[in-house]
C-alpha atoms as a PDB file:
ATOM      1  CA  UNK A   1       7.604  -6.106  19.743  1.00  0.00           C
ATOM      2  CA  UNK A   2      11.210  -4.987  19.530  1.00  0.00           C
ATOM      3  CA  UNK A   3      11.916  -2.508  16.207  1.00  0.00           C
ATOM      4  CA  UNK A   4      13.762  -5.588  14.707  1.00  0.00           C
ATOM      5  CA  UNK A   5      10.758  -7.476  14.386  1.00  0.00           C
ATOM      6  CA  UNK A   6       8.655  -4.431  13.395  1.00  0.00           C
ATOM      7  CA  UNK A   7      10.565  -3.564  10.934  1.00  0.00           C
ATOM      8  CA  UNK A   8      10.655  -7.308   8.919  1.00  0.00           C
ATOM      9  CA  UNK A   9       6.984  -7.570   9.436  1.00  0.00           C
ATOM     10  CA  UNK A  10       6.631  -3.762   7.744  1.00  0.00           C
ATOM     11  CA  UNK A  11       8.829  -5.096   5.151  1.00  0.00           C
ATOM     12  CA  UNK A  12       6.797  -7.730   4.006  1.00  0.00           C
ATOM     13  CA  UNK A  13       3.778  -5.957   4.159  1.00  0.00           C
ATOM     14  CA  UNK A  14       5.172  -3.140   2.045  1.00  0.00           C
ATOM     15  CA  UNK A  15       6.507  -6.254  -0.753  1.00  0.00           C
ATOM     16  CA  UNK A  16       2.779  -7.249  -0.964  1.00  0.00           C
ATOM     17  CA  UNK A  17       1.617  -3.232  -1.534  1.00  0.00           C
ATOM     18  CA  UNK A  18       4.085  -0.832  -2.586  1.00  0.00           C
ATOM     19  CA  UNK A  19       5.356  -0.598  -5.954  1.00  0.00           C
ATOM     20  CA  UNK A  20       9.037   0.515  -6.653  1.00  0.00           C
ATOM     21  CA  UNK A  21      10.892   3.426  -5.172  1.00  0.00           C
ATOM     22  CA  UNK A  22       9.686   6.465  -7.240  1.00  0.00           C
ATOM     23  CA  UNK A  23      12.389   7.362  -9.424  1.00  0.00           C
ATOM     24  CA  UNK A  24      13.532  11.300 -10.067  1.00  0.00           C
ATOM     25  CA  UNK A  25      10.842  13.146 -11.593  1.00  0.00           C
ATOM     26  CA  UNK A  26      12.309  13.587 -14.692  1.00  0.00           C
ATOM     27  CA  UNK A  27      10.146  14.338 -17.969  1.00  0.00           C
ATOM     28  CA  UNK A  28      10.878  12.117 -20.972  1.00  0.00           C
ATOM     29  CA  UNK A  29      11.363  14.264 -24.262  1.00  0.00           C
ATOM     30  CA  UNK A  30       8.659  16.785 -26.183  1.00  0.00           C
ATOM     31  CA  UNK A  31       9.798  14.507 -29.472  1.00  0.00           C
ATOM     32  CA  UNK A  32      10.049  10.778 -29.558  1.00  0.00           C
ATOM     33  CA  UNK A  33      13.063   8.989 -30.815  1.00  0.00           C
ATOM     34  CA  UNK A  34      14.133   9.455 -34.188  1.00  0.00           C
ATOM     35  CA  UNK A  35      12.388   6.788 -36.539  1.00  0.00           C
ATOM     36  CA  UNK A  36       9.919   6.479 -33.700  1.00  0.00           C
ATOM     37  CA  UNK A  37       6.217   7.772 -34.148  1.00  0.00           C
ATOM     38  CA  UNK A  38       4.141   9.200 -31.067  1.00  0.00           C
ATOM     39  CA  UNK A  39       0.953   7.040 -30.628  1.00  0.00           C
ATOM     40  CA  UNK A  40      -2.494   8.074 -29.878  1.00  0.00           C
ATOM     41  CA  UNK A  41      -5.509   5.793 -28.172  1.00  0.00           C
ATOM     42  CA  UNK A  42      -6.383   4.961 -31.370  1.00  0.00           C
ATOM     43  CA  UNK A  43      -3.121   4.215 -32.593  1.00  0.00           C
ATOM     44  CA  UNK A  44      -2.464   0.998 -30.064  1.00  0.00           C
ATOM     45  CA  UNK A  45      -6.055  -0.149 -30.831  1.00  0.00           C
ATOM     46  CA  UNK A  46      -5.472   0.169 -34.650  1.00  0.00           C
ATOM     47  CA  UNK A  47      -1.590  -1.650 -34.285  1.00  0.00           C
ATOM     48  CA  UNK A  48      -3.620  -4.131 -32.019  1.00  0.00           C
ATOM     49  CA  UNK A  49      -6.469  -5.160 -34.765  1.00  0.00           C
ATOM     50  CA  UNK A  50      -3.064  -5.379 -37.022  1.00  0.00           C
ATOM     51  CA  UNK A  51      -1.190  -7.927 -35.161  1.00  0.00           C
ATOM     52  CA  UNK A  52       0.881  -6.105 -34.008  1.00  0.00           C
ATOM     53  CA  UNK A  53       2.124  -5.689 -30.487  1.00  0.00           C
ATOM     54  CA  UNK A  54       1.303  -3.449 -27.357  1.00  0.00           C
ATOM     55  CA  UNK A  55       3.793  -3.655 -24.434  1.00  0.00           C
ATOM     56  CA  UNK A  56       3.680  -2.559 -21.249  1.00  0.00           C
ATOM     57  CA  UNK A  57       7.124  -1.822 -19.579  1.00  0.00           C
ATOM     58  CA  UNK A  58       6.507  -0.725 -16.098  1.00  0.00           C
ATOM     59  CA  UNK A  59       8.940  -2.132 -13.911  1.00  0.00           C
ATOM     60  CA  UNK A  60       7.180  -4.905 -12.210  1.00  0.00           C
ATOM     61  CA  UNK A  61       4.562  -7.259 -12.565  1.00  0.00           C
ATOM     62  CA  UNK A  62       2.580  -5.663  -9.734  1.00  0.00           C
ATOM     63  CA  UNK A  63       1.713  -2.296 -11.213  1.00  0.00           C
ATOM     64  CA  UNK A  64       0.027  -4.267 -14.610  1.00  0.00           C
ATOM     65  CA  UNK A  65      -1.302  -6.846 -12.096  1.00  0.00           C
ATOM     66  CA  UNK A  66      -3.045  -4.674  -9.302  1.00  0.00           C
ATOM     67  CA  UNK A  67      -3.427  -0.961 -10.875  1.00  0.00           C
ATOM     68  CA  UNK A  68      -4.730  -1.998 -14.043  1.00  0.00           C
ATOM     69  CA  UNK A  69      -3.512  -2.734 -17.604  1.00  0.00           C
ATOM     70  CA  UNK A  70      -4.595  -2.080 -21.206  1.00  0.00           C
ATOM     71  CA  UNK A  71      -6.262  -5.218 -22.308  1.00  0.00           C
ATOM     72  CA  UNK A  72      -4.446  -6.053 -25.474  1.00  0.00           C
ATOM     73  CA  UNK A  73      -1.332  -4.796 -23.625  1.00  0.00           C
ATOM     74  CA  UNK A  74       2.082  -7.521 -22.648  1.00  0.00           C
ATOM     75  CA  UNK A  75       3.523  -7.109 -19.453  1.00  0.00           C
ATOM     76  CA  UNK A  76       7.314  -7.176 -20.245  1.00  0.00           C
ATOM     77  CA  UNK A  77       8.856  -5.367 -17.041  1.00  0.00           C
ATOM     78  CA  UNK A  78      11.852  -2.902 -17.964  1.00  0.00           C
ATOM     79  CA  UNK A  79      14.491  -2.642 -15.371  1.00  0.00           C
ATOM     80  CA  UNK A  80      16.116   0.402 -15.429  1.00  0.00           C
ATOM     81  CA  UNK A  81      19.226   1.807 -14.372  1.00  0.00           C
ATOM     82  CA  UNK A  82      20.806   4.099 -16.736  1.00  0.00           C
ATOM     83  CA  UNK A  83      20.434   7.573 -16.427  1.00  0.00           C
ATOM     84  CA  UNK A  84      17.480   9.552 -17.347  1.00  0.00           C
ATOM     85  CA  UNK A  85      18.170  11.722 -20.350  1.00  0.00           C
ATOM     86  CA  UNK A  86      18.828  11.014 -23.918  1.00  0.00           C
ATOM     87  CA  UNK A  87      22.533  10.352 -23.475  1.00  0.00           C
ATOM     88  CA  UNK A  88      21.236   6.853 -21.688  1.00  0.00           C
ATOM     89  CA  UNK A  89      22.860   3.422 -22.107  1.00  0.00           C
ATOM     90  CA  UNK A  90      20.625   0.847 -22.645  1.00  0.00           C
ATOM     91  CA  UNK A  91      23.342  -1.839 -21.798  1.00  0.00           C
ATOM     92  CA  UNK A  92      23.274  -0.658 -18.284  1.00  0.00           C
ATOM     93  CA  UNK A  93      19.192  -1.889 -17.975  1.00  0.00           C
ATOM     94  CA  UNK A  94      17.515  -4.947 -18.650  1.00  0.00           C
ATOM     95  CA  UNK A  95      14.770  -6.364 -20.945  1.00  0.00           C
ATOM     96  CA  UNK A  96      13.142  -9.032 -22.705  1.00  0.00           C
ATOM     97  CA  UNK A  97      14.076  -8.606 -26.380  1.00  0.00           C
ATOM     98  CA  UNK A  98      13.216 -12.233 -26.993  1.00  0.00           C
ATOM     99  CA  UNK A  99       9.637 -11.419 -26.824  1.00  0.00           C
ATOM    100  CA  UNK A 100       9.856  -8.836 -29.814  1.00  0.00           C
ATOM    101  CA  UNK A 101       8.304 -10.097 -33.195  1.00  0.00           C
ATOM    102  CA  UNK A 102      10.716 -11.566 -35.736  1.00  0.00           C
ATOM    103  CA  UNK A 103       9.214  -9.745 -39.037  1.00  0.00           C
ATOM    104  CA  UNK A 104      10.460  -5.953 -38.538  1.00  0.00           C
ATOM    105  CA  UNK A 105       7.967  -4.377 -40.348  1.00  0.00           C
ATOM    106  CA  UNK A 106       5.220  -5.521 -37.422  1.00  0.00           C
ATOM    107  CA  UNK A 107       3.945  -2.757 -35.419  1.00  0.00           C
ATOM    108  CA  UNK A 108       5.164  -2.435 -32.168  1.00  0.00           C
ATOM    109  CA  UNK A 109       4.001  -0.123 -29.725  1.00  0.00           C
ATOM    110  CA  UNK A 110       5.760   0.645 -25.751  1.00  0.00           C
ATOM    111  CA  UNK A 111       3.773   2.811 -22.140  1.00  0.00           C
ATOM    112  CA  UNK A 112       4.810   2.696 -18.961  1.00  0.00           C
ATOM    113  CA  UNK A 113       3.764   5.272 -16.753  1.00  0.00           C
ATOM    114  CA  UNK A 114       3.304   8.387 -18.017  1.00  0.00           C
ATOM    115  CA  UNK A 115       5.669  11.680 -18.977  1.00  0.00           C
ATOM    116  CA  UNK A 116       8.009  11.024 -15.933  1.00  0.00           C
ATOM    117  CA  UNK A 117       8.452   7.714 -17.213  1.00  0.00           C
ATOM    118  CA  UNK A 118      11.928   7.070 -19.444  1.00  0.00           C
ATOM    119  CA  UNK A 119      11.423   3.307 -20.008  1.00  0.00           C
ATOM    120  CA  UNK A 120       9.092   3.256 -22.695  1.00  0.00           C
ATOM    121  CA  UNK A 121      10.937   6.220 -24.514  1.00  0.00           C
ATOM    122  CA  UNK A 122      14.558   4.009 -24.333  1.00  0.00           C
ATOM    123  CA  UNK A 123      12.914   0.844 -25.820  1.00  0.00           C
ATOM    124  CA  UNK A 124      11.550   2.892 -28.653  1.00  0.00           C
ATOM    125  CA  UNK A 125      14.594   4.540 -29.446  1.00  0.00           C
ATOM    126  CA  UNK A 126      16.305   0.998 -29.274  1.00  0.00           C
ATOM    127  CA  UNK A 127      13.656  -0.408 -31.203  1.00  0.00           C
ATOM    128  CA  UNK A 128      14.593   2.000 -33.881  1.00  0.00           C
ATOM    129  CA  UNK A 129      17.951   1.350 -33.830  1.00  0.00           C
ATOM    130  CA  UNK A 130      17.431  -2.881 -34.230  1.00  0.00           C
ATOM    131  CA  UNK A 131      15.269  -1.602 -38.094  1.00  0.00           C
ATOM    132  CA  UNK A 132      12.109  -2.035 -36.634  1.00  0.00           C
ATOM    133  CA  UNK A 133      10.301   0.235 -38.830  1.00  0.00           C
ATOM    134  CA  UNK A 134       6.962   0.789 -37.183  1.00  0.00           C
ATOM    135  CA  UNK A 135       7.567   1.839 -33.573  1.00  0.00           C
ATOM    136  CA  UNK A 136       5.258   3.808 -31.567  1.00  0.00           C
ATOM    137  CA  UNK A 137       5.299   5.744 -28.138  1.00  0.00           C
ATOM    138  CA  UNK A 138       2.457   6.483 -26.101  1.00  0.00           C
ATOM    139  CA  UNK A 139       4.054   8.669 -23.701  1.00  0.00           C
ATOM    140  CA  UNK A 140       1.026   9.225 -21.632  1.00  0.00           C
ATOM    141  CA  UNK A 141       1.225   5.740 -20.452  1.00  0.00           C
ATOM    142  CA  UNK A 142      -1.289   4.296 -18.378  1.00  0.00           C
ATOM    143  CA  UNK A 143      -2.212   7.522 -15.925  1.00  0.00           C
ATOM    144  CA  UNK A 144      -3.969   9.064 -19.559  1.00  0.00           C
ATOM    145  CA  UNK A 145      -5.231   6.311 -20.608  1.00  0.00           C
ATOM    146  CA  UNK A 146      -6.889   5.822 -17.165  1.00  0.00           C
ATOM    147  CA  UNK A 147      -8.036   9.608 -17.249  1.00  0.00           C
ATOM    148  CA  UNK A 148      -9.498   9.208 -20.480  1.00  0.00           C
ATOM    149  CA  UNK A 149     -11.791   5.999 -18.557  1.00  0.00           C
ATOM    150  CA  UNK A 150     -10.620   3.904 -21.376  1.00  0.00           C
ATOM    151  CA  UNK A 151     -11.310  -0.236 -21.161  1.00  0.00           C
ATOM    152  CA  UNK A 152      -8.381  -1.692 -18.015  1.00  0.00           C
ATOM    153  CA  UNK A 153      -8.401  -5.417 -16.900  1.00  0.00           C
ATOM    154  CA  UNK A 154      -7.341  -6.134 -13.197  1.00  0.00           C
ATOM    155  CA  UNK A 155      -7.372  -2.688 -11.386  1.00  0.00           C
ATOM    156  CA  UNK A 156      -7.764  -3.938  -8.225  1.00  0.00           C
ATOM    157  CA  UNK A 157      -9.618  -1.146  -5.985  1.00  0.00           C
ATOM    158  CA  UNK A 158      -7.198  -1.342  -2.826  1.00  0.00           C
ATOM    159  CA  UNK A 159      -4.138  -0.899  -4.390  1.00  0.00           C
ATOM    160  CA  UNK A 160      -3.475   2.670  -4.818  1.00  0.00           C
ATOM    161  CA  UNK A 161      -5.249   3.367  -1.207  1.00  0.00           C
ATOM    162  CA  UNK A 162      -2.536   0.659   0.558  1.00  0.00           C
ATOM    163  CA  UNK A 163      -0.024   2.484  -1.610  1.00  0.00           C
ATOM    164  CA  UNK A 164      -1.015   5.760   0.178  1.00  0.00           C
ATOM    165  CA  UNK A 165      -0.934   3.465   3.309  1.00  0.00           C
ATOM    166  CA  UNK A 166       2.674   3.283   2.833  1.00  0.00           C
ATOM    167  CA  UNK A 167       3.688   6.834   1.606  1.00  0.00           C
ATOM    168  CA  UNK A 168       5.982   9.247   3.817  1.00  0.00           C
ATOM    169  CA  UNK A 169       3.064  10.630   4.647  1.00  0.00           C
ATOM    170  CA  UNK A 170       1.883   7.249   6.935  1.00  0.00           C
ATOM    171  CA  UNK A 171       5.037   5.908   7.084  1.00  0.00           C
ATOM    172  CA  UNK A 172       4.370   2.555   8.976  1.00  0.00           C
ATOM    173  CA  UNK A 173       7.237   3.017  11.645  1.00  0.00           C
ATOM    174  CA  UNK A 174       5.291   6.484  12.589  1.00  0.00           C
ATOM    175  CA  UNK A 175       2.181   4.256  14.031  1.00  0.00           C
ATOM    176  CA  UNK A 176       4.375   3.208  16.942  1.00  0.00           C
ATOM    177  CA  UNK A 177       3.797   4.242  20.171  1.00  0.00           C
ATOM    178  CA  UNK A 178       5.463   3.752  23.001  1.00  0.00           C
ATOM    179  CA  UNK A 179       4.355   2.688  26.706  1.00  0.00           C
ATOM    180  CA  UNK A 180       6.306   6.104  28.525  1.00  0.00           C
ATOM    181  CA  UNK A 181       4.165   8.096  25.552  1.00  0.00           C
ATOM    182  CA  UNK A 182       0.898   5.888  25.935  1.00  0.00           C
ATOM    183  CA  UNK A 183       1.285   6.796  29.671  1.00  0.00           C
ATOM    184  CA  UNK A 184       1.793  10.466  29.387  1.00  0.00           C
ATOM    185  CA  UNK A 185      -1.822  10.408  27.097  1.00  0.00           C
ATOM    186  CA  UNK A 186      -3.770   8.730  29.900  1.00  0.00           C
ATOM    187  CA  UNK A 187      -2.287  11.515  32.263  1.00  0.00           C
ATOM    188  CA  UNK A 188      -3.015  13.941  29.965  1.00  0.00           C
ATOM    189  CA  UNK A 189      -6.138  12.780  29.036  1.00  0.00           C
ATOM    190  CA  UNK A 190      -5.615  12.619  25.439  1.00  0.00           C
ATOM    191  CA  UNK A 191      -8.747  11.657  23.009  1.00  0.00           C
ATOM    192  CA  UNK A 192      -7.350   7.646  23.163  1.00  0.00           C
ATOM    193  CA  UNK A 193      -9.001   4.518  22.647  1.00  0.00           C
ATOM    194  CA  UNK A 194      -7.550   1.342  22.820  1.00  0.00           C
ATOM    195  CA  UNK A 195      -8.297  -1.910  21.327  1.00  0.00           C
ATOM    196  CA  UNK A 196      -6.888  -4.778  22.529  1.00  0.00           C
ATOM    197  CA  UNK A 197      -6.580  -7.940  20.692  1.00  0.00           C
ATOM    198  CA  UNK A 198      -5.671 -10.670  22.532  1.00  0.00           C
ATOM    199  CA  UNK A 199      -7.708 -13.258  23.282  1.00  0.00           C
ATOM    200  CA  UNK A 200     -10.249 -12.938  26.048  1.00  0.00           C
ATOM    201  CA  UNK A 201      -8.333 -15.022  28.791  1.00  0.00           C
ATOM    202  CA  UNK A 202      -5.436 -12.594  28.410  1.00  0.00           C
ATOM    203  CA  UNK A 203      -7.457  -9.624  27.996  1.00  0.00           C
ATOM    204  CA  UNK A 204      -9.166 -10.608  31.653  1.00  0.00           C
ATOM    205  CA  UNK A 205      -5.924 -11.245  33.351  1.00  0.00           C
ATOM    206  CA  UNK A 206      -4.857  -7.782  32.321  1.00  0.00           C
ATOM    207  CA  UNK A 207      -5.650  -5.371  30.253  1.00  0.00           C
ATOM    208  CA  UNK A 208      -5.035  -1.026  29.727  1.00  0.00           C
ATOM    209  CA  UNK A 209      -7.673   1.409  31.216  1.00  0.00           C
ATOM    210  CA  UNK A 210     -11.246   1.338  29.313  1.00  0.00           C
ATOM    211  CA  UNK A 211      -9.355  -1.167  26.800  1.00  0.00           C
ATOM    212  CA  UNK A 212     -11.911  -3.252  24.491  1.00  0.00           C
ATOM    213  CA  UNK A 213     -11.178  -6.342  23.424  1.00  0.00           C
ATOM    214  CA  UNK A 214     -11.690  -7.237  19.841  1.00  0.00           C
ATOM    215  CA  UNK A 215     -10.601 -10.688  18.037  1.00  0.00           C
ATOM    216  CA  UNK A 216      -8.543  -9.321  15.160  1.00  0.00           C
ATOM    217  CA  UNK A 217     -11.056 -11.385  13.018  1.00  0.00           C
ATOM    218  CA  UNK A 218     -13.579  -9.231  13.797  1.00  0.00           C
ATOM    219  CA  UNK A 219     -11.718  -5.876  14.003  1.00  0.00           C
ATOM    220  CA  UNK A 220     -13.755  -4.472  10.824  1.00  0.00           C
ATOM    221  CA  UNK A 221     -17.423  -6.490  11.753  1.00  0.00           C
ATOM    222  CA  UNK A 222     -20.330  -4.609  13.481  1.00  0.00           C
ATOM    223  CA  UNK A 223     -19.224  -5.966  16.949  1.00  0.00           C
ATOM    224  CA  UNK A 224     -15.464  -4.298  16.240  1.00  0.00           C
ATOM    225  CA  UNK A 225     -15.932  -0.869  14.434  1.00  0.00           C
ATOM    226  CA  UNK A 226     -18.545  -0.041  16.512  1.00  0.00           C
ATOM    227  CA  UNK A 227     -16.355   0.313  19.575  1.00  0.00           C
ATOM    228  CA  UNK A 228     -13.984   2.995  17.551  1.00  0.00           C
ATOM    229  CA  UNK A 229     -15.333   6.727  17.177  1.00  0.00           C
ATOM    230  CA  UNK A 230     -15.852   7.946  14.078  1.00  0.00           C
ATOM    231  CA  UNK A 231     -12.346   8.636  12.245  1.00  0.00           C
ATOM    232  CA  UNK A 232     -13.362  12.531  11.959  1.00  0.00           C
ATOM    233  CA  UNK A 233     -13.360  13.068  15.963  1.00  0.00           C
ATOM    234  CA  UNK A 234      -9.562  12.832  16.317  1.00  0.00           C
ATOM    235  CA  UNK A 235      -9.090  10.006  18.448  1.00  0.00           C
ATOM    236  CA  UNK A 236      -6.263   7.961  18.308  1.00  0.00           C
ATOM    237  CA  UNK A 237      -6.913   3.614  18.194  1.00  0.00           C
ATOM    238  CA  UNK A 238      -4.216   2.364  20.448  1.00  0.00           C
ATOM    239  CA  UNK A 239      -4.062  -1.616  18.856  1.00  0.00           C
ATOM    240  CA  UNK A 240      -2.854  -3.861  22.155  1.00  0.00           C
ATOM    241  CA  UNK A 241      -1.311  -7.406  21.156  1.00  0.00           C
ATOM    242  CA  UNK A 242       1.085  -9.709  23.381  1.00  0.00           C
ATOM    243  CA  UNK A 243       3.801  -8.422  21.822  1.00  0.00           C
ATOM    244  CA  UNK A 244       3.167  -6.202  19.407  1.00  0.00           C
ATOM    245  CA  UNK A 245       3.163  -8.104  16.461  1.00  0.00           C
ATOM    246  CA  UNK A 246      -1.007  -9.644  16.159  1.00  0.00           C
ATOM    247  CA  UNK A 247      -1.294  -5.375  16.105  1.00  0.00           C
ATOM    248  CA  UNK A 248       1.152  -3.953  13.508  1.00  0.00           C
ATOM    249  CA  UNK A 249      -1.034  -6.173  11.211  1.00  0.00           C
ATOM    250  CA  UNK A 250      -4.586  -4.895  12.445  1.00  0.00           C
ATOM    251  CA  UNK A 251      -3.091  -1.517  11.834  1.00  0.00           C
ATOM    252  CA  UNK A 252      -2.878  -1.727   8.194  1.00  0.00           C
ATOM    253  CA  UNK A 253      -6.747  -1.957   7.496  1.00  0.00           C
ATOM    254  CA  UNK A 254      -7.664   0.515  10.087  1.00  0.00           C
ATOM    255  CA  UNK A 255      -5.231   3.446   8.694  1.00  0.00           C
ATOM    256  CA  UNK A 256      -6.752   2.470   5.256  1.00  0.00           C
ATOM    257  CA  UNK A 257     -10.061   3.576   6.725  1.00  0.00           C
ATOM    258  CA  UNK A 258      -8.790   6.791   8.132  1.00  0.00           C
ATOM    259  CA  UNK A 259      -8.005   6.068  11.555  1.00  0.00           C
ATOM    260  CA  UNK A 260      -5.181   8.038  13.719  1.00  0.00           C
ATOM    261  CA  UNK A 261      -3.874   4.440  14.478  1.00  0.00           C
ATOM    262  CA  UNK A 262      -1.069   3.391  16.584  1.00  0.00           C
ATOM    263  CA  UNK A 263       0.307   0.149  17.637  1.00  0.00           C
ATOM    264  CA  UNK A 264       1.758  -0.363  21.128  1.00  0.00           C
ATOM    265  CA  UNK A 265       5.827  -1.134  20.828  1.00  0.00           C
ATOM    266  CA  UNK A 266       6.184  -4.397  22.285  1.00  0.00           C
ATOM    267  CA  UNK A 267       2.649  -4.659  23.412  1.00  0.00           C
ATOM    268  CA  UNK A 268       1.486  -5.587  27.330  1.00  0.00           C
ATOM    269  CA  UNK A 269       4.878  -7.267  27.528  1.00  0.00           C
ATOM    270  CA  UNK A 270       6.706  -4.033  27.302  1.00  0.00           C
ATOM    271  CA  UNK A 271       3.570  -2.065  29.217  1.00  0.00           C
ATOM    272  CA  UNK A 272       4.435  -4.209  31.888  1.00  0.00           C
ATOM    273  CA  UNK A 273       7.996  -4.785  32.027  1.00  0.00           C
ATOM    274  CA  UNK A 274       7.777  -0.447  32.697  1.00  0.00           C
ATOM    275  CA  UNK A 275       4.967   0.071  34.775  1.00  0.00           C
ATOM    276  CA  UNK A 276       3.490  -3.323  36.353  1.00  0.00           C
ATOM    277  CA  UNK A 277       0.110  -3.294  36.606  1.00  0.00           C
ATOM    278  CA  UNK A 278       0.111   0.778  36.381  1.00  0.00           C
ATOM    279  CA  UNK A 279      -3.478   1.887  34.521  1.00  0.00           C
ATOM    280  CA  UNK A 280      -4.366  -2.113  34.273  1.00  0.00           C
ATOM    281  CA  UNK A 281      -7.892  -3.339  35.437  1.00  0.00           C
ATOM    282  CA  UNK A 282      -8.796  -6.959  35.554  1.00  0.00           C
ATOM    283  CA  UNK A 283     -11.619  -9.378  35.610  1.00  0.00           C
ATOM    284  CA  UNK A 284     -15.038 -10.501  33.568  1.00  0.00           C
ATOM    285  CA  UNK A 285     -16.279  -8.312  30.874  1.00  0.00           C
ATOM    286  CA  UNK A 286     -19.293  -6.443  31.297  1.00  0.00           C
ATOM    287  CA  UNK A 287     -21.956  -6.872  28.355  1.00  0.00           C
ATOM    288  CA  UNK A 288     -24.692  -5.826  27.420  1.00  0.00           C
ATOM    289  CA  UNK A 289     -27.076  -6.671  24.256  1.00  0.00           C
ATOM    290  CA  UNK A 290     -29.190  -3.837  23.767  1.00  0.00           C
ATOM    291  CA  UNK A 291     -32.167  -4.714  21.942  1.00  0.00           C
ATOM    292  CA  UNK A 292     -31.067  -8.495  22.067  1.00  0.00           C
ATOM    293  CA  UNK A 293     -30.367  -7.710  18.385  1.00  0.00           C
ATOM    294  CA  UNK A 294     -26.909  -9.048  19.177  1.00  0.00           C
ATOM    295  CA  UNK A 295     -25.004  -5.887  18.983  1.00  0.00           C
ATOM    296  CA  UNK A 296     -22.169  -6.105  21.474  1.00  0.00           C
ATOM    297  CA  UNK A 297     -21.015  -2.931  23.921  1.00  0.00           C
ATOM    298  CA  UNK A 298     -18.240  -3.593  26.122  1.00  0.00           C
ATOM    299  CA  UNK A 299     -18.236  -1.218  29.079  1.00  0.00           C
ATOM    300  CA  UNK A 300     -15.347  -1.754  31.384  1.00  0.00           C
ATOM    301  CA  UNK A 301     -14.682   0.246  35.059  1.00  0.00           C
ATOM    302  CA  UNK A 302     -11.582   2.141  35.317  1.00  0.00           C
ATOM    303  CA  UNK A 303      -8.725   1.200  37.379  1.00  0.00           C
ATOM    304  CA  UNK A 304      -9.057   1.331  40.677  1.00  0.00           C
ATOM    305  CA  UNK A 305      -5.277   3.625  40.608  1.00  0.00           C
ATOM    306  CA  UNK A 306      -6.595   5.722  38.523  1.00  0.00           C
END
């Protein structure tokens, strides 16, 4: 897979699981807003039971969708551009004021995500400004009210752990390998194991030394894990495709269980565009069933070049 069409498939991957570029860490104010009152827990349930309303301003649907919301909270996304500090322009960012109540005196109350967060503060302070006369802040956003293991609807589990996925940390491009590095590990005899996922035709015709060949369907069954050591022994899962691309997506739930994991750069293509049929063995897989409980081994003989 050339890095052209790596790097459109990590882009859509990262749309689906990454939220917005984190912004400067920059803490909002000790003091809210003038006319603006700091709200406690309580305080949103109370302006809740009023009628009033509760409005969550992170900056994209996503964040209120997948990490969890307050469950009396709106989602009204804030996008934000002026500069964080209390000499802001509001005029510069962009909001939903139609959604605001029409009676001023209604209780309004604005989170986002927590003390590093300036969106909430700005509406409040605008709020103020438009004679809405009870206007609340919950600075601590959504990471206290989380800590505090208060009531959240849709916190869907995998979210933060893809997020992680996707950090500097495991930056996607890093998983790439290439076949002149993949090379220099079977001469060096690095802790490797690769899976190959390609169908079994292809995988007989040619595949890498002591590869196993696993359907990407059933990369995270019985059949499939079971041919990966343990994340803890330090191995790293070379993912085989055609061309690369069938294993940039197998990568993504594999790293999210701990794996070293690496994806061949261009797949068998490229492996044998540079060396031919270098470290390659060919022919019928060897299976066995032990304890015809239909658990599946795949034990394969090493090249005969090696």
């Amino acid at each position: 897979m050339n890095k052209l069409k790596f790097t459109a498939l990590v882009a859509l991957i990262s749309i689906a699981f990454t939220a917005q570029a984190v912004a400067e860490k920059i803490p909002t104010p000790n003091e809210p807003p003038a006319g603006v009152k700091m709200a406690t827990e309580q305080d949103l349930m109370d302006i809740f039971h009023a009628g009033g309303e509760v409005y969550d301003v992170r900056w994209h649907y996503s964040e209120y969708e997948f990490e969890g919301h307050i469950p009396f909270a709106k989602s009204v996304p804030f996008s934000e551009w002026s500069s964080l500090d209390i000499n802001f322009n509001i005029k510069e960012d962009s909001w939903d004021y139609s959604v605001l109540p029409k009676d001023k005196n209604t209780p309004i109350a604005f989170y986002c995500m927590g003390v590093n967060c300036w969106k909430s503060y700005k509406l409040t302070a605008e709020m103020a400004k438009r004679g809405y006369k009870n206007v609340y802040w919950y600075k601590g956003g959504q990471p206290v009210w989380d800590e505090k293991n208060l009531p959240v609807i849709n916190s869907n589990p995998t979210y933060r752990p893809m997020q992680k996925i996707f950090s500097s940390d495991n930056n996607p491009s890093e998983w790439l390998t290439t076949p002149e590095e993949l090379k220099q590990w079977f001469t060096d005899k690095e802790k490797v194991k690769v899976i190959d996922l390609r169908d079994v035709e292809e995988f007989k015709k040619s595949r890498l030394q002591s590869a196993y060949q696993v359907p990407i369907n059933q990369l995270l069954s019985r059949d499939g894990i079971q041919l990966m050591p343990k994340p803890q022994l330090g191995y790293k899962i070379v993912l085989v495709s055609q061309d690369g691309i069938l294993a940039a997506a197998g990568a993504v739930p594999l790293a999210a269980l701990g794996y070293d994991v690496k994806i061949l750069n261009g797949g068998m293509k490229a492996w044998s565009a540079k060396y031919s049929t270098a470290n390659t063995v060919k022919g019928e897989l060897e299976v066995n069933w032990p304890g015809k409980k239909g658990w599946k081994a795949q034990n394969f003989k090493l090249p005969k070049n090696k």
